[in-house]
N, C-alpha and C. Protein backbone atom coordinates (compact mmCIF):
# COMPACT_ATOMS: atom_id res chain seq x y z
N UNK A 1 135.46 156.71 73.97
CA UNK A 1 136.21 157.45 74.95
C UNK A 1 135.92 158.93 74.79
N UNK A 2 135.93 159.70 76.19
CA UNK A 2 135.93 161.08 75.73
C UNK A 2 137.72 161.68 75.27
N UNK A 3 136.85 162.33 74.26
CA UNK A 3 138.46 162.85 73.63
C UNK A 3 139.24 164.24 74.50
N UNK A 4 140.06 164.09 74.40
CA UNK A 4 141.21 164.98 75.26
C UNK A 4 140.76 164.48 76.36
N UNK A 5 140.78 163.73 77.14
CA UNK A 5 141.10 163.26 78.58
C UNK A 5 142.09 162.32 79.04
N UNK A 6 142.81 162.30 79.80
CA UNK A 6 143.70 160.97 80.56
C UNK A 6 143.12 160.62 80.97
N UNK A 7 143.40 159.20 81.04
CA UNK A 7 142.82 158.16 81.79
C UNK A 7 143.73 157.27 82.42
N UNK A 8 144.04 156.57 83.66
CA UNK A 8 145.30 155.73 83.91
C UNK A 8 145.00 154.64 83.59
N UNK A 9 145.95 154.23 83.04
CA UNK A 9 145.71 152.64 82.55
C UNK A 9 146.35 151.97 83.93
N UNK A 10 147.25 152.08 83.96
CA UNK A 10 148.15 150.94 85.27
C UNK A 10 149.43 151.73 85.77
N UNK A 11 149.93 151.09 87.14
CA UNK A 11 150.99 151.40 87.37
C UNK A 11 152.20 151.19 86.86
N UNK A 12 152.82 151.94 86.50
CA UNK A 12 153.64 152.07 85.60
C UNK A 12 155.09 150.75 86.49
N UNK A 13 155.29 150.21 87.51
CA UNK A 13 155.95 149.58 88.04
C UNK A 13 155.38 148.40 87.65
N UNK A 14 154.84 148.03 86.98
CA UNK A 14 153.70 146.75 86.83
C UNK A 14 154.04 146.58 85.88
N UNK A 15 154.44 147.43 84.69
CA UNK A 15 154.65 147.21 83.67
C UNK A 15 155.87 146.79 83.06
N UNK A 16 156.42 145.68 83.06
CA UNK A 16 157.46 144.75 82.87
C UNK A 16 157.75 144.32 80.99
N UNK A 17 158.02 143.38 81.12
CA UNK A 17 158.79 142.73 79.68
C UNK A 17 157.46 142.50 78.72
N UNK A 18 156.12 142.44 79.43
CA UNK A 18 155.27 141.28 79.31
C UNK A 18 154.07 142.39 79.27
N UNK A 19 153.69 142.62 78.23
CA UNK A 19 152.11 143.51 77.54
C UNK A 19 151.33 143.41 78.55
N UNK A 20 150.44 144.21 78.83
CA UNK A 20 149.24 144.20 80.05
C UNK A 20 147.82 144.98 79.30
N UNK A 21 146.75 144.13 79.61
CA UNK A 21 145.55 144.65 79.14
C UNK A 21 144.56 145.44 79.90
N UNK A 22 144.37 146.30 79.11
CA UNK A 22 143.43 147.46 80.03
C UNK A 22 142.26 147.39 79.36
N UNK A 23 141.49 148.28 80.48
CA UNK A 23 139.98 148.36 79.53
C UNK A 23 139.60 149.49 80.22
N UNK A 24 139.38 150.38 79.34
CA UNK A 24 138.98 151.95 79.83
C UNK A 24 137.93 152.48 79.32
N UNK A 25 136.39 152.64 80.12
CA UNK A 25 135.26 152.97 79.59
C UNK A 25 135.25 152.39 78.21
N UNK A 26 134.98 150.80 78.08
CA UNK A 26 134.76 149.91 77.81
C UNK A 26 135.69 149.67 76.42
N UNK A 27 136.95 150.05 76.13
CA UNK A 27 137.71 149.65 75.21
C UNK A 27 139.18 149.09 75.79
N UNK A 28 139.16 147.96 74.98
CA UNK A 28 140.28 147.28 75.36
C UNK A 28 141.27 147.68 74.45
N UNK A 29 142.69 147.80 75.76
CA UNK A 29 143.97 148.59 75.27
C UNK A 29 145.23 147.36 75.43
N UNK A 30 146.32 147.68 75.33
CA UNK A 30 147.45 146.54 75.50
C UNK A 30 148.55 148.25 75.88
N UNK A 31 148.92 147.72 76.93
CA UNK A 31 149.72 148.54 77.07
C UNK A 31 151.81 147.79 77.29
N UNK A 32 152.01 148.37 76.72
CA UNK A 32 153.64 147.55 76.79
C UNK A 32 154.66 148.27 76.77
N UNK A 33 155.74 148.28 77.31
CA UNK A 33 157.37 148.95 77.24
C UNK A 33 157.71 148.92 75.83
N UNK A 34 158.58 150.16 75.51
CA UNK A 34 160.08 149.98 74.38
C UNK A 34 160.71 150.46 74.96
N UNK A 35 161.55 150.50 74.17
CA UNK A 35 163.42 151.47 74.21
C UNK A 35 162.73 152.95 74.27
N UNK A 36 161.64 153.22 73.62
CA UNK A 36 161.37 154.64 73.27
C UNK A 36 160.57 155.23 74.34
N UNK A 37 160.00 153.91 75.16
CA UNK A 37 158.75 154.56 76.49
C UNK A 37 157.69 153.60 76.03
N UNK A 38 156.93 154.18 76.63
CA UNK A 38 155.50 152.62 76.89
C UNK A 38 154.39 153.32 75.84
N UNK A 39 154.06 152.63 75.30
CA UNK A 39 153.22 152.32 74.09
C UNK A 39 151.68 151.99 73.87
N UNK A 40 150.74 152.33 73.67
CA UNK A 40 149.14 151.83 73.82
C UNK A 40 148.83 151.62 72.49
N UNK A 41 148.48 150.73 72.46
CA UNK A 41 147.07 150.08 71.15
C UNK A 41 146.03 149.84 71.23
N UNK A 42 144.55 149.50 70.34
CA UNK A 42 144.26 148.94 70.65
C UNK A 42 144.26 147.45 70.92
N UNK A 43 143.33 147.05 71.60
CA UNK A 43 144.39 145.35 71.58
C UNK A 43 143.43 144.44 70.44
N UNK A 44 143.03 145.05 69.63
CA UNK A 44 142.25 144.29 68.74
C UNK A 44 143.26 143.78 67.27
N UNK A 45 143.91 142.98 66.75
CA UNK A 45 144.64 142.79 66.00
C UNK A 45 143.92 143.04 64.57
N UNK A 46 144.27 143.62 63.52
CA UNK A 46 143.55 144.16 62.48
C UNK A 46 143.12 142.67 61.34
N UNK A 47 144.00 141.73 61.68
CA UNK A 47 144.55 140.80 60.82
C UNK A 47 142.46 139.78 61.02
N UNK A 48 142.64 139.09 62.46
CA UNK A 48 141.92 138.30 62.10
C UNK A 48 141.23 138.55 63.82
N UNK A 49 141.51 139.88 64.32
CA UNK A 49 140.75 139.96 65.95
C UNK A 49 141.39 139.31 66.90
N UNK A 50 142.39 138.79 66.70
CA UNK A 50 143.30 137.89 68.22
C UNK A 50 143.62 139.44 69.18
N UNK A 51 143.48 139.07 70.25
CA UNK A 51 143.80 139.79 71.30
C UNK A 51 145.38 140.00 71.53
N UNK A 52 145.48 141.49 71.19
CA UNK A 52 147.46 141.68 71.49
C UNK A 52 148.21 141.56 72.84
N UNK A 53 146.92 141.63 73.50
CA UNK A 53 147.43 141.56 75.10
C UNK A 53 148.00 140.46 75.04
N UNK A 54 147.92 139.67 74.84
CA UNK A 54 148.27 137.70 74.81
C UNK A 54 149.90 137.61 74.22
N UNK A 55 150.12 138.42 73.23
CA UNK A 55 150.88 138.52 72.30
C UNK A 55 152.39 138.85 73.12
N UNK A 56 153.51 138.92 72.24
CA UNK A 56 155.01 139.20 73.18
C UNK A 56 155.74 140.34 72.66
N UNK A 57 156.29 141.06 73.03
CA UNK A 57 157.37 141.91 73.15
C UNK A 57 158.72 141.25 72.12
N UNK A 58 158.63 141.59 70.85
CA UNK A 58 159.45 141.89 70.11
C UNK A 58 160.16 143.16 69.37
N UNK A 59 161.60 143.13 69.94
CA UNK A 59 162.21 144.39 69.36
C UNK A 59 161.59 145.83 69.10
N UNK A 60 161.14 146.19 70.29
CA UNK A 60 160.31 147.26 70.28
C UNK A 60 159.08 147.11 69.70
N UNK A 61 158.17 146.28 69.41
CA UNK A 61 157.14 146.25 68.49
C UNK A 61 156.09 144.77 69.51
N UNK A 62 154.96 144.79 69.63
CA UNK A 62 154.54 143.91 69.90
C UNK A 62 154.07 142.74 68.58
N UNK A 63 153.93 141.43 69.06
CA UNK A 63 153.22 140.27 68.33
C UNK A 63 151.96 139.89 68.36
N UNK A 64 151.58 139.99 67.54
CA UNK A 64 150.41 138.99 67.33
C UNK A 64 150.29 137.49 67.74
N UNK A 65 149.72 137.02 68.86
CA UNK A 65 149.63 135.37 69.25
C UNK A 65 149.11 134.68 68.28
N UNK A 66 148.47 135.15 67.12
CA UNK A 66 147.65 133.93 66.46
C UNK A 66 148.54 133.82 64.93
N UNK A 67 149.07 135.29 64.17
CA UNK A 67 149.62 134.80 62.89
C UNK A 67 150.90 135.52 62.91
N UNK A 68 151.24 135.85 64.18
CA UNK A 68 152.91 136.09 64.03
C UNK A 68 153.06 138.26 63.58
N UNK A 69 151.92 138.73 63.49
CA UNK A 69 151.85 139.74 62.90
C UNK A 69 152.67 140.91 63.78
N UNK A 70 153.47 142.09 63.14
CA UNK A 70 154.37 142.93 64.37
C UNK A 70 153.99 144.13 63.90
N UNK A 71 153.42 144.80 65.20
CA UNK A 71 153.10 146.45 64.88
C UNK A 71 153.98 147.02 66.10
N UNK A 72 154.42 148.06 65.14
CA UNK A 72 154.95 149.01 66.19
C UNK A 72 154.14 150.18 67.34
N UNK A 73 154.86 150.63 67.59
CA UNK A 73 154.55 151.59 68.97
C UNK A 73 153.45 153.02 68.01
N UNK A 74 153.41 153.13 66.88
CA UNK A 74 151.99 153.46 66.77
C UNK A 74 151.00 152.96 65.73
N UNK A 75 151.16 151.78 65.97
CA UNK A 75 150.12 150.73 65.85
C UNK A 75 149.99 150.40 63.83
N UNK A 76 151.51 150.83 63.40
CA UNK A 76 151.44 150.25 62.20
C UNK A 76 152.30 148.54 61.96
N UNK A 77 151.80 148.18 60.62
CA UNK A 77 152.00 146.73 60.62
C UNK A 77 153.19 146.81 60.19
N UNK A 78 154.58 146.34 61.20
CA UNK A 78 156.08 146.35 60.25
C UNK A 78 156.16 144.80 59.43
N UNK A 79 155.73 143.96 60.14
CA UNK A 79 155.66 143.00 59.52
C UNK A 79 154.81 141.52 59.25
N UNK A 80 154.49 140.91 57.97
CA UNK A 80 153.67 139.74 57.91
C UNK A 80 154.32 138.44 57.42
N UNK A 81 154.62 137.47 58.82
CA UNK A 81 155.29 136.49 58.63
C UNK A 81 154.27 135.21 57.57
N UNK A 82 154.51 135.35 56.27
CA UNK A 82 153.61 134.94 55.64
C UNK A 82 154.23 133.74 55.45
N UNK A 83 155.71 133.15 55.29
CA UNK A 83 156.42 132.25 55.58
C UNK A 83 157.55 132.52 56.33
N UNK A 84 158.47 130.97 56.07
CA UNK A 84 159.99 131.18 57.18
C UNK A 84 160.92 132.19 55.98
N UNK A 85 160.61 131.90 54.79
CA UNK A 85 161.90 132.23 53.68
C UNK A 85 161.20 133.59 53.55
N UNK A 86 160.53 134.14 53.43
CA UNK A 86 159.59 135.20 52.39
C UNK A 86 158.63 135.72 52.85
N UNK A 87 158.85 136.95 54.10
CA UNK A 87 157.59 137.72 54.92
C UNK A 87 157.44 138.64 53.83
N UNK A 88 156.01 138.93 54.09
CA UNK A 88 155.53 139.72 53.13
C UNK A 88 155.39 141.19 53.54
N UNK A 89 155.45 141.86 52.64
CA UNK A 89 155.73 143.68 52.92
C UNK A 89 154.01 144.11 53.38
N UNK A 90 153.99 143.96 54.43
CA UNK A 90 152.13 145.26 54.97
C UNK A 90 152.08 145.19 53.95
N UNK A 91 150.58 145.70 54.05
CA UNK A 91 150.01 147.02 52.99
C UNK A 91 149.61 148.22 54.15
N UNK A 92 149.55 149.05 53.58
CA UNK A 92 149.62 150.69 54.34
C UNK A 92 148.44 150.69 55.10
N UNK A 93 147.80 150.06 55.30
CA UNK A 93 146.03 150.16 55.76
C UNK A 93 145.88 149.47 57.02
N UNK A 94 147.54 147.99 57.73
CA UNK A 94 146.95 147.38 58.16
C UNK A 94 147.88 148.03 59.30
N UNK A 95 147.08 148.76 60.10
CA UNK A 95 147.39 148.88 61.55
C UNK A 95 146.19 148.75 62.41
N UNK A 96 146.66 149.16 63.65
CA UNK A 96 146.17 149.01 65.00
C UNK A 96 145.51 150.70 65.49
N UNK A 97 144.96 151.26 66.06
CA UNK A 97 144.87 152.70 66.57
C UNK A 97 145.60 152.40 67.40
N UNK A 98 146.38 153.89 67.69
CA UNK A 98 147.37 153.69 68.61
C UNK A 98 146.94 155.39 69.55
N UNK A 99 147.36 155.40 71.13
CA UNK A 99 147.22 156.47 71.78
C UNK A 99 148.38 157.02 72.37
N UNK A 100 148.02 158.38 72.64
CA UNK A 100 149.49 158.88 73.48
C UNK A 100 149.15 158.51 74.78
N UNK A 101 150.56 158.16 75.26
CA UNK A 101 150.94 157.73 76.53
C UNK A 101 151.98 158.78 77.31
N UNK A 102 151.60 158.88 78.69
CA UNK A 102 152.58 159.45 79.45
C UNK A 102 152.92 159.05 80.93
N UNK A 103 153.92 158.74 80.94
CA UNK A 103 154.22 157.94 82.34
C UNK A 103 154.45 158.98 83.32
N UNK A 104 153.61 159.27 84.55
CA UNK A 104 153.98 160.24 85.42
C UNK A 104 152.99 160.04 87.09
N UNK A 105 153.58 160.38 87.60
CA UNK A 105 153.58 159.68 88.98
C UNK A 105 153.84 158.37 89.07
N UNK A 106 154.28 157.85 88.96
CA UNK A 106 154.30 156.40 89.11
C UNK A 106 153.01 155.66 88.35
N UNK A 107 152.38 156.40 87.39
CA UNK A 107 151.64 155.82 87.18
C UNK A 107 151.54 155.69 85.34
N UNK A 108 150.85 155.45 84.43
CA UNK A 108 150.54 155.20 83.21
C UNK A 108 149.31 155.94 82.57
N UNK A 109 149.34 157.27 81.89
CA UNK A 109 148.31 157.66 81.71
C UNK A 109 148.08 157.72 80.18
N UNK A 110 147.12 157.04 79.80
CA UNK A 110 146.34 157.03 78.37
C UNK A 110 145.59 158.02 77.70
């Protein structure tokens, strides 16, 4: 990407409960709502490459579809459901890149 530029990802009315995947001069993004404002990653999951776009909207933080994995809104790992009794604490290394977002015109800019 060129650096310091916006780019629109989507209309910001489009953007519902439910993650949406972008692809902007050829990198794929996941763009999704919080409580805090709408959020970009990349959509590449650090864990094992599953696509986050696929993934759901938990408690401000998106999921991982393939091992349950939850990064927050800038793309660090809060949590690794390693079992039901006993998730395991990250390690500091495993996030996502994450971008600033700004919602304006009705629209979503990356």
């Amino acid at each position: 990407m060129f650096i310091n530029n916006w780019y629109v990802a989507c209309v910001a009315a489009e953007l519902q409960d439910t993650p949406r995947r972008v692809r902007i001069l050829a990198h794929d993004l996941v763009v999704f709502r919080t409580a805090e404002g709408i959020k970009c990653l990349s959509d590449l999951c650090c864990h094992r490459g599953a696509s986050l776009s696929v993934g759901v909207c938990k408690d401000n933080q998106i999921e991982c579809p393939q091992h349950g994995w939850l990064f927050d809104g800038d793309g660090k790992c809060t949590l690794i459901p390693a079992g039901i009794k006993t998730p395991t604490e990250p390690p500091k290394r495993a996030r996502v890149p994450a971008y600033p977002v700004e919602e304006k015109y009705g629209l979503v800019f990356v």
